[in-house]
PDB file of N, CA and C in Angstrom:
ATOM      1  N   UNK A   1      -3.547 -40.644  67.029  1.00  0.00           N
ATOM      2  CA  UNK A   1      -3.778 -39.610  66.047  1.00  0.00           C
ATOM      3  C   UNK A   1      -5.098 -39.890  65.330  1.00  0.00           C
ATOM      4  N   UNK A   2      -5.973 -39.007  65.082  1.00  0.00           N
ATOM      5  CA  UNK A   2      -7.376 -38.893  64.123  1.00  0.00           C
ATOM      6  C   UNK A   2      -6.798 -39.397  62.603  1.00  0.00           C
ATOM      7  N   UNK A   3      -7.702 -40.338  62.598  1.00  0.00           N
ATOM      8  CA  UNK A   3      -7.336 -41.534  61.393  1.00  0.00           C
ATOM      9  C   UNK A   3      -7.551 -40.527  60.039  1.00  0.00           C
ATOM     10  N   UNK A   4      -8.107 -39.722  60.238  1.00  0.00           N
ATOM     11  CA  UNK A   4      -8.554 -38.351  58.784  1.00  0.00           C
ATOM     12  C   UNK A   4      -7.040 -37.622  58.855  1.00  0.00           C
ATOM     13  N   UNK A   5      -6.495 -37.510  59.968  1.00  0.00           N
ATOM     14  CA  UNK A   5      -4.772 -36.756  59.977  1.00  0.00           C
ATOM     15  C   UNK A   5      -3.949 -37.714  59.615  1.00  0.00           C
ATOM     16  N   UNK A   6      -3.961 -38.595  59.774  1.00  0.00           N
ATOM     17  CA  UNK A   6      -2.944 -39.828  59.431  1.00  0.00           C
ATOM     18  C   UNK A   6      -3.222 -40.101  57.831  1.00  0.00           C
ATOM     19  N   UNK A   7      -4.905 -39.928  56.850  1.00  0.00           N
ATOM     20  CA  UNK A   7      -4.726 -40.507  56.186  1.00  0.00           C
ATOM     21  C   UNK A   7      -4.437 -39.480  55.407  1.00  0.00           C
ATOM     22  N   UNK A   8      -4.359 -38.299  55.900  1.00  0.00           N
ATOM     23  CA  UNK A   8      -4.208 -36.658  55.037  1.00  0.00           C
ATOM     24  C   UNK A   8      -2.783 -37.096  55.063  1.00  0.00           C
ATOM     25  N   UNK A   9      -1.854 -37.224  55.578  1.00  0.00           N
ATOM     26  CA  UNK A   9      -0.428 -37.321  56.040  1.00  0.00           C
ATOM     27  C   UNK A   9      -0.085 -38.178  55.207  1.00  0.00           C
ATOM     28  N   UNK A  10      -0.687 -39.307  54.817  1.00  0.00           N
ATOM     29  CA  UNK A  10      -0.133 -40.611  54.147  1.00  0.00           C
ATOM     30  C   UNK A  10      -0.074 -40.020  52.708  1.00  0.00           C
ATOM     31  N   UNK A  11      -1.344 -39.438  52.598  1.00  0.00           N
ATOM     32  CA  UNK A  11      -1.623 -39.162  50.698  1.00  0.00           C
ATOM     33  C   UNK A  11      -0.699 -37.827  50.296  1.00  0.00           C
ATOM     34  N   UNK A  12      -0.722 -37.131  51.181  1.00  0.00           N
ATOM     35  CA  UNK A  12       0.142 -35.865  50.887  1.00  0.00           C
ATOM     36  C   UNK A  12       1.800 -36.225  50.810  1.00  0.00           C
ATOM     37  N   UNK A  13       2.220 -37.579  51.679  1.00  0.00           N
ATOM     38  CA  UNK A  13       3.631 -37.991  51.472  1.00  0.00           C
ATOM     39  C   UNK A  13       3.876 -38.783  50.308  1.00  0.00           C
ATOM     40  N   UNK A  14       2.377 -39.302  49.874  1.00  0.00           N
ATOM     41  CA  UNK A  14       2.090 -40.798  48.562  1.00  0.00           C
ATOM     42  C   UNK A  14       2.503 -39.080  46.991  1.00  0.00           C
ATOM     43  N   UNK A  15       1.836 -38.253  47.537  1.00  0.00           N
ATOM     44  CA  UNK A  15       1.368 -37.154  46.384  1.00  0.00           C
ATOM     45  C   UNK A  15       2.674 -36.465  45.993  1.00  0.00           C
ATOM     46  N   UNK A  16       3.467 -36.349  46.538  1.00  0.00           N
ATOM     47  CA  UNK A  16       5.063 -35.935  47.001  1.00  0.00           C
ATOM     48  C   UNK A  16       6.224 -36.944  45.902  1.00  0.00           C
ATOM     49  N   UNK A  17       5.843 -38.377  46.103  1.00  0.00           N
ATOM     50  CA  UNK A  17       6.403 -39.248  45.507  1.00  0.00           C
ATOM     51  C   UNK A  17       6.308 -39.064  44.411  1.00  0.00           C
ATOM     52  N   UNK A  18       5.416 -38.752  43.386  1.00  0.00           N
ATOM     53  CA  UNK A  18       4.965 -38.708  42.273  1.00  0.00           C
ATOM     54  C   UNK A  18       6.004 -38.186  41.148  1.00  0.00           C
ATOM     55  N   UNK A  19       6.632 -38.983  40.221  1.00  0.00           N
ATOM     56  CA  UNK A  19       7.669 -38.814  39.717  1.00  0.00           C
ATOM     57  C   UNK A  19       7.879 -37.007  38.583  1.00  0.00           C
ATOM     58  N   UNK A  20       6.397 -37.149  38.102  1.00  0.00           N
ATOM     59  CA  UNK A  20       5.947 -36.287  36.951  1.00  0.00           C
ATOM     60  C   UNK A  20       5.327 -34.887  38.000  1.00  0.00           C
ATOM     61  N   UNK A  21       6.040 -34.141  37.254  1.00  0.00           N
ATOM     62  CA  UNK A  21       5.725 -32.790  37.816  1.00  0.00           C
ATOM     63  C   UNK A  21       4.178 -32.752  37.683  1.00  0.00           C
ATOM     64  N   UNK A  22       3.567 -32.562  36.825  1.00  0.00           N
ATOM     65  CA  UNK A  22       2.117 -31.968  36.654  1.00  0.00           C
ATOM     66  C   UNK A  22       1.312 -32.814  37.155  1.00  0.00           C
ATOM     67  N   UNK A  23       1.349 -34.451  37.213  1.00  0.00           N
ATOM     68  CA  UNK A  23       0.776 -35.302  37.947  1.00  0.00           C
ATOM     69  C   UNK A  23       0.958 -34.866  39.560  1.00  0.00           C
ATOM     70  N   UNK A  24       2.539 -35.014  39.909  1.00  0.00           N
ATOM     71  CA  UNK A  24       2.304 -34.618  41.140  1.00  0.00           C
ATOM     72  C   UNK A  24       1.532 -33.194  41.792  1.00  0.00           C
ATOM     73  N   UNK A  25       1.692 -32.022  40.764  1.00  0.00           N
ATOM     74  CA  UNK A  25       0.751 -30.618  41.488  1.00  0.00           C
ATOM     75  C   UNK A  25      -0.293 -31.271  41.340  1.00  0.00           C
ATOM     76  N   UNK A  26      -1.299 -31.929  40.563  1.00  0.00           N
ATOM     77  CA  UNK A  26      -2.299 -32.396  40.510  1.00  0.00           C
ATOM     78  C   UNK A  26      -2.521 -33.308  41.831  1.00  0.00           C
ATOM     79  N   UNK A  27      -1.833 -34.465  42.182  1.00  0.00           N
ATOM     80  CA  UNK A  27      -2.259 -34.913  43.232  1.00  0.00           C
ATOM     81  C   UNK A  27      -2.205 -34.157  44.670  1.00  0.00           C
ATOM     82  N   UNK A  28      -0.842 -33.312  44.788  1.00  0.00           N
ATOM     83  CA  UNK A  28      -1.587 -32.699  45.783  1.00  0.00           C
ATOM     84  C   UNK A  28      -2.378 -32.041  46.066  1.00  0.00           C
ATOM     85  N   UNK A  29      -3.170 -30.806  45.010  1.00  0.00           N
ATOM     86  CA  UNK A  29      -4.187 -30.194  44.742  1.00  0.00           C
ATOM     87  C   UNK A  29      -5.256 -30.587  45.105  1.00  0.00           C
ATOM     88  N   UNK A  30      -5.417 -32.283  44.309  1.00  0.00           N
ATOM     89  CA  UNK A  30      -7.061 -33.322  44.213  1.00  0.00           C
ATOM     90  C   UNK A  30      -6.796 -33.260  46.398  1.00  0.00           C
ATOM     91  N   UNK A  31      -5.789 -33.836  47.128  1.00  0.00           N
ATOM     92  CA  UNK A  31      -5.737 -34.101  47.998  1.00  0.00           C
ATOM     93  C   UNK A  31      -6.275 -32.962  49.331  1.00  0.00           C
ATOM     94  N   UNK A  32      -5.947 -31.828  49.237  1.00  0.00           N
ATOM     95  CA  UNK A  32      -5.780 -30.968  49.734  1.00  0.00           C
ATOM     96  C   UNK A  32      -7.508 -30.408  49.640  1.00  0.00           C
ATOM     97  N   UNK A  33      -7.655 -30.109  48.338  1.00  0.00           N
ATOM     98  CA  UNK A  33      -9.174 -30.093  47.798  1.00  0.00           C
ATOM     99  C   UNK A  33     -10.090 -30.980  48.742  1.00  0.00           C
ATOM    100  N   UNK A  34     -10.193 -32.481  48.243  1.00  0.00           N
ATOM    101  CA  UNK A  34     -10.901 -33.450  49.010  1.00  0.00           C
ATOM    102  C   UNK A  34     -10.954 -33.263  50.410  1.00  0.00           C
ATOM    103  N   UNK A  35     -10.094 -32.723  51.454  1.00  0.00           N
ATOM    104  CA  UNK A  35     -10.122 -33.034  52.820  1.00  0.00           C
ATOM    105  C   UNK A  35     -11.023 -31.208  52.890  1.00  0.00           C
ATOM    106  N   UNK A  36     -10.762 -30.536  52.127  1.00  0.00           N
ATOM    107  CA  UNK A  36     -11.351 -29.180  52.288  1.00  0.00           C
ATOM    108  C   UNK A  36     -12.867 -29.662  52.000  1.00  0.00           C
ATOM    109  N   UNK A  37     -13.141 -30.420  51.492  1.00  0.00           N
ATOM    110  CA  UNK A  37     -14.498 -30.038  51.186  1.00  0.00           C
ATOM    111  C   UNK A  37     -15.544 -30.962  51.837  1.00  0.00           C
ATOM    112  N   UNK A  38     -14.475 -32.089  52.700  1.00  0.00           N
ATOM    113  CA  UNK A  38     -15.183 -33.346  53.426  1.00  0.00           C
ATOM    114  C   UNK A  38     -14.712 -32.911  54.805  1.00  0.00           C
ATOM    115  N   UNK A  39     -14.173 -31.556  54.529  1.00  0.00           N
ATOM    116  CA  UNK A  39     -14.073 -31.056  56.166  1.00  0.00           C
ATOM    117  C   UNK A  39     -15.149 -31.132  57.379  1.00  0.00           C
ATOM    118  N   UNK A  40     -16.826 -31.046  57.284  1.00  0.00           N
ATOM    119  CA  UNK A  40     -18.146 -30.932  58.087  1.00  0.00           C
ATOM    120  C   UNK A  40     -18.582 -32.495  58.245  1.00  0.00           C
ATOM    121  N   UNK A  41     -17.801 -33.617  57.411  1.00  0.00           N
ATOM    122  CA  UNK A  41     -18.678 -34.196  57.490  1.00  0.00           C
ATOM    123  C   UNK A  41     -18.571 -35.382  58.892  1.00  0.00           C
ATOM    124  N   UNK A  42     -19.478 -36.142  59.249  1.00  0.00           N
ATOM    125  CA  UNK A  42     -19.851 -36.916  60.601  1.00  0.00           C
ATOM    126  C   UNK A  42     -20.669 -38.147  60.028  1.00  0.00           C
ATOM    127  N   UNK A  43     -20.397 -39.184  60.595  1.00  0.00           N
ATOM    128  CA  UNK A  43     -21.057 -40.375  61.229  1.00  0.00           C
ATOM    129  C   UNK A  43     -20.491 -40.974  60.343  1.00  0.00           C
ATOM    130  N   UNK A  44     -21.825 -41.844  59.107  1.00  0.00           N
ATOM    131  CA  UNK A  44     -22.162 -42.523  57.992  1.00  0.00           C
ATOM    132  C   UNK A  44     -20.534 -41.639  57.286  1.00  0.00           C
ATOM    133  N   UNK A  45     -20.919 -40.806  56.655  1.00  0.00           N
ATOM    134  CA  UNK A  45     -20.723 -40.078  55.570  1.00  0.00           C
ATOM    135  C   UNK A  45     -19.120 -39.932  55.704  1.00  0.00           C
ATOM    136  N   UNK A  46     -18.836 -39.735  56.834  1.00  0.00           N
ATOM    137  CA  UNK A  46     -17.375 -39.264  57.122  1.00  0.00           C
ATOM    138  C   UNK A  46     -16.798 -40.892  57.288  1.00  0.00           C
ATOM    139  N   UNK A  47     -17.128 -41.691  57.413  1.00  0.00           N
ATOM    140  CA  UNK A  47     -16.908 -43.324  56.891  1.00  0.00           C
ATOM    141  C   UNK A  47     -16.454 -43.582  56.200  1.00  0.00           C
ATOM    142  N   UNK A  48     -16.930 -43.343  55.113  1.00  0.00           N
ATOM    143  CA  UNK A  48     -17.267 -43.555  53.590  1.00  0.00           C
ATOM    144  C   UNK A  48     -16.582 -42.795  52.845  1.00  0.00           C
ATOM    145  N   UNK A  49     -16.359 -41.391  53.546  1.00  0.00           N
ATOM    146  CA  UNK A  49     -15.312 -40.508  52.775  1.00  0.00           C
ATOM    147  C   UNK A  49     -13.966 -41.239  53.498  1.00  0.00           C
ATOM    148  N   UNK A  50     -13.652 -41.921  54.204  1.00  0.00           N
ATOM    149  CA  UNK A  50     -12.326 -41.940  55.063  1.00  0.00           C
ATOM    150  C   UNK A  50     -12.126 -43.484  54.259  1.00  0.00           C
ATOM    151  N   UNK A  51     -12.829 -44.347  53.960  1.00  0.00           N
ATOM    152  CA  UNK A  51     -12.822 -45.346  52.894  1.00  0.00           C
ATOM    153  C   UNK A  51     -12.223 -44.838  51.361  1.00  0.00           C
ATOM    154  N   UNK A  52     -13.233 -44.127  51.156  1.00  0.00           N
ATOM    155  CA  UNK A  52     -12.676 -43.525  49.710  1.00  0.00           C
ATOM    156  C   UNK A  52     -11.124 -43.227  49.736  1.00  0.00           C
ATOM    157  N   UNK A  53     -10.981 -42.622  50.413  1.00  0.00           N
ATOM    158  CA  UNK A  53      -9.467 -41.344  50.846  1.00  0.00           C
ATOM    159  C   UNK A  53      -8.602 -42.914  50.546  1.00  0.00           C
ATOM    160  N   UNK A  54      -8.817 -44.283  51.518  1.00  0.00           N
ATOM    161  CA  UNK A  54      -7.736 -45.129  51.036  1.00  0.00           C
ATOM    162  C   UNK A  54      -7.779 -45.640  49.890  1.00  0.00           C
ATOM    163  N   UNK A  55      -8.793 -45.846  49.853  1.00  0.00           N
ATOM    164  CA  UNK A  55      -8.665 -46.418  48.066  1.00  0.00           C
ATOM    165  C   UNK A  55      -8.214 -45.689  47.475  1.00  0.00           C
ATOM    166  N   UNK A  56      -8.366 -44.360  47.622  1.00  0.00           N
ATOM    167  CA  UNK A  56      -7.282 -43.067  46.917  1.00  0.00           C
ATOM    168  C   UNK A  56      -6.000 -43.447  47.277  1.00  0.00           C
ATOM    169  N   UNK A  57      -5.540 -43.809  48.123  1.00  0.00           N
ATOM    170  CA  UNK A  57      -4.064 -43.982  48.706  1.00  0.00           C
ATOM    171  C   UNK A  57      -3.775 -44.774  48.309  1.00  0.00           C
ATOM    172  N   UNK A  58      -4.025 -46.335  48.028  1.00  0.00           N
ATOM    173  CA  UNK A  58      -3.835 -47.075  47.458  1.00  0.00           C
ATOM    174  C   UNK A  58      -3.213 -47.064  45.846  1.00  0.00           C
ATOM    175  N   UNK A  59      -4.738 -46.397  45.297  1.00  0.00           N
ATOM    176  CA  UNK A  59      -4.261 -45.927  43.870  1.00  0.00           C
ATOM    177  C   UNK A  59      -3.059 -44.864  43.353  1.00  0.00           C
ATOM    178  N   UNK A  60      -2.471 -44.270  44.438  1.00  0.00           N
ATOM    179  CA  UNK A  60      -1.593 -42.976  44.467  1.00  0.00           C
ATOM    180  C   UNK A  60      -0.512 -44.155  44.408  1.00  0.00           C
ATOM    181  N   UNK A  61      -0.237 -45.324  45.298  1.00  0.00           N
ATOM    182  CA  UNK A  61       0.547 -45.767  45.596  1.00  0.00           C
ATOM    183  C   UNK A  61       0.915 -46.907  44.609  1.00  0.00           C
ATOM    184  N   UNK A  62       0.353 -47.511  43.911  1.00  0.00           N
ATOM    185  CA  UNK A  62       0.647 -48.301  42.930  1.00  0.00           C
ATOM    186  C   UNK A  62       1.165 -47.178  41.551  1.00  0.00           C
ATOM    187  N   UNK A  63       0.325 -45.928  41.138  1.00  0.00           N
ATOM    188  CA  UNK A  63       0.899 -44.580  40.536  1.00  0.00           C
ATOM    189  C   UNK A  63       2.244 -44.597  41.043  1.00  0.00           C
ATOM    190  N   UNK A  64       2.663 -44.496  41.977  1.00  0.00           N
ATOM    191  CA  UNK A  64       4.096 -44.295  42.320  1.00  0.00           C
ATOM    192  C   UNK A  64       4.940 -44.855  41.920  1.00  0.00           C
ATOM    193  N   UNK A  65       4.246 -46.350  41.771  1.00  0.00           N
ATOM    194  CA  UNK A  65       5.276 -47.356  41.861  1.00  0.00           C
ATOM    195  C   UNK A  65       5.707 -47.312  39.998  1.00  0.00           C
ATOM    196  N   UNK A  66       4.408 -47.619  39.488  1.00  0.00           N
ATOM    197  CA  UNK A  66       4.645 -47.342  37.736  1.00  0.00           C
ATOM    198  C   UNK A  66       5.348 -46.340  37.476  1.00  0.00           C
ATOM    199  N   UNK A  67       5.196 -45.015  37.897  1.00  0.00           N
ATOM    200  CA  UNK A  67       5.933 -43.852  37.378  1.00  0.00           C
ATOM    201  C   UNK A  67       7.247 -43.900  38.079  1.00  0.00           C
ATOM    202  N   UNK A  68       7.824 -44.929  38.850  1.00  0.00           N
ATOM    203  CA  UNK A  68       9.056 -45.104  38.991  1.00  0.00           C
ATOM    204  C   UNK A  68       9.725 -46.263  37.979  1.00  0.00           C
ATOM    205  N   UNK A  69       9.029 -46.692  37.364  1.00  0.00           N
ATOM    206  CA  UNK A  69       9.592 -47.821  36.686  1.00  0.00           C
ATOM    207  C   UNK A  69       9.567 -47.362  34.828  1.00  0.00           C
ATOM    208  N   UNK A  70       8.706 -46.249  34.799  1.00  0.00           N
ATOM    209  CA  UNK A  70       9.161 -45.246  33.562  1.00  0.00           C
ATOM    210  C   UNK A  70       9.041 -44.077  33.674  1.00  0.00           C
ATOM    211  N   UNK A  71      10.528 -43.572  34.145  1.00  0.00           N
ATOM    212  CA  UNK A  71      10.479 -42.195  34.577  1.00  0.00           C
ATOM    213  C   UNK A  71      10.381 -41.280  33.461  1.00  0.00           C
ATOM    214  N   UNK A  72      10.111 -39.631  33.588  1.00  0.00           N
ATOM    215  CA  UNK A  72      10.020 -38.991  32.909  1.00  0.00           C
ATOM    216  C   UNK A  72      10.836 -37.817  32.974  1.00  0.00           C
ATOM    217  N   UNK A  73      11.439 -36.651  32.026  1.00  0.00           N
ATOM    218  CA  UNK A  73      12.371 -36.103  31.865  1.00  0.00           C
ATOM    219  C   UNK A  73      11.626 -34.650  32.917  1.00  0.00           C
ATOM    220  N   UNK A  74      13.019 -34.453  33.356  1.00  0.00           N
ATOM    221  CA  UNK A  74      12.273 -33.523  34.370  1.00  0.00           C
ATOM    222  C   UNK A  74      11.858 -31.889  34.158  1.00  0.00           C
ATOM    223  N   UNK A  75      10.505 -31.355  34.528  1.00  0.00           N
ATOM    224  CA  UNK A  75      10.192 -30.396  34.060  1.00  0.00           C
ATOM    225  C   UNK A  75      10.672 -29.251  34.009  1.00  0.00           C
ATOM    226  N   UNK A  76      10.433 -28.258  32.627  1.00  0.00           N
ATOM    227  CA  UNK A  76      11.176 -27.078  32.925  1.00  0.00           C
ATOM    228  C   UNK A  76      10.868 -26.022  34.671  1.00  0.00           C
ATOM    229  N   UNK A  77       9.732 -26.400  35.083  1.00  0.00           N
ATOM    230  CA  UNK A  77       9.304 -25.873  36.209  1.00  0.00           C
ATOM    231  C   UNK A  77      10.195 -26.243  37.474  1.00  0.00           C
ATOM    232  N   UNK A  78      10.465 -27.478  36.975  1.00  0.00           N
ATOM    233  CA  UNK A  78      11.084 -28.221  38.477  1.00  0.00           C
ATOM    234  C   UNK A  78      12.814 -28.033  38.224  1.00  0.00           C
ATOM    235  N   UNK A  79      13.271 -27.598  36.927  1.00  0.00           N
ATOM    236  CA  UNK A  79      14.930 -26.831  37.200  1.00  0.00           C
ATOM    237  C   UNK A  79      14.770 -25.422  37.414  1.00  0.00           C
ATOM    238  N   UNK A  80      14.042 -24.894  37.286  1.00  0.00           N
ATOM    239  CA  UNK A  80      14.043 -23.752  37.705  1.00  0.00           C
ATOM    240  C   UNK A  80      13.620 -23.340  39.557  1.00  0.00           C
ATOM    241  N   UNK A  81      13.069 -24.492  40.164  1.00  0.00           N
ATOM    242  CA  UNK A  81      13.008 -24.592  41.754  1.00  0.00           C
ATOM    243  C   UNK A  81      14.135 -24.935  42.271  1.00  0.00           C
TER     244      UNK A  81
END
């Protein structure tokens, strides 16, 4: 699998986890955004964006872990889904 699909796949399942409603629309948004707009890119550049993307994943993933260890009351948005 193209390591840019795998790492879209990872952050969008990391973005999912996200305990807090508005954090989580936010991360999938930032996620979804980022791969839209680093969609053209090649060589160098598409490197460097595919670097970034984990260090993004990374940071999503330690986020996960804190906002599981003080959860928050769940949003009026998310009883009404």
């Amino acid at each position: 699998m193209n390591p840019s699909i795998s790492l879209f796949r990872s952050l969008l399942r990391e973005a999912k986890k996200v305990d807090n409603y508005n954090f989580r629309s936010y991360a999938i948004r930032r996620v979804k955004l980022g791969f839209q707009v680093n969609r053209n890119l090649a060589g160098n550049e598409a490197d460097l964006a595919l670097r970034e993307g984990q260090e993004n994943l990374d940071i999503l993933r330690r986020q996960v872990v804190l906002g599981s260890l003080y959860p928050s009351a769940r949003s009026v948005m998310e009883n009404s889904a």
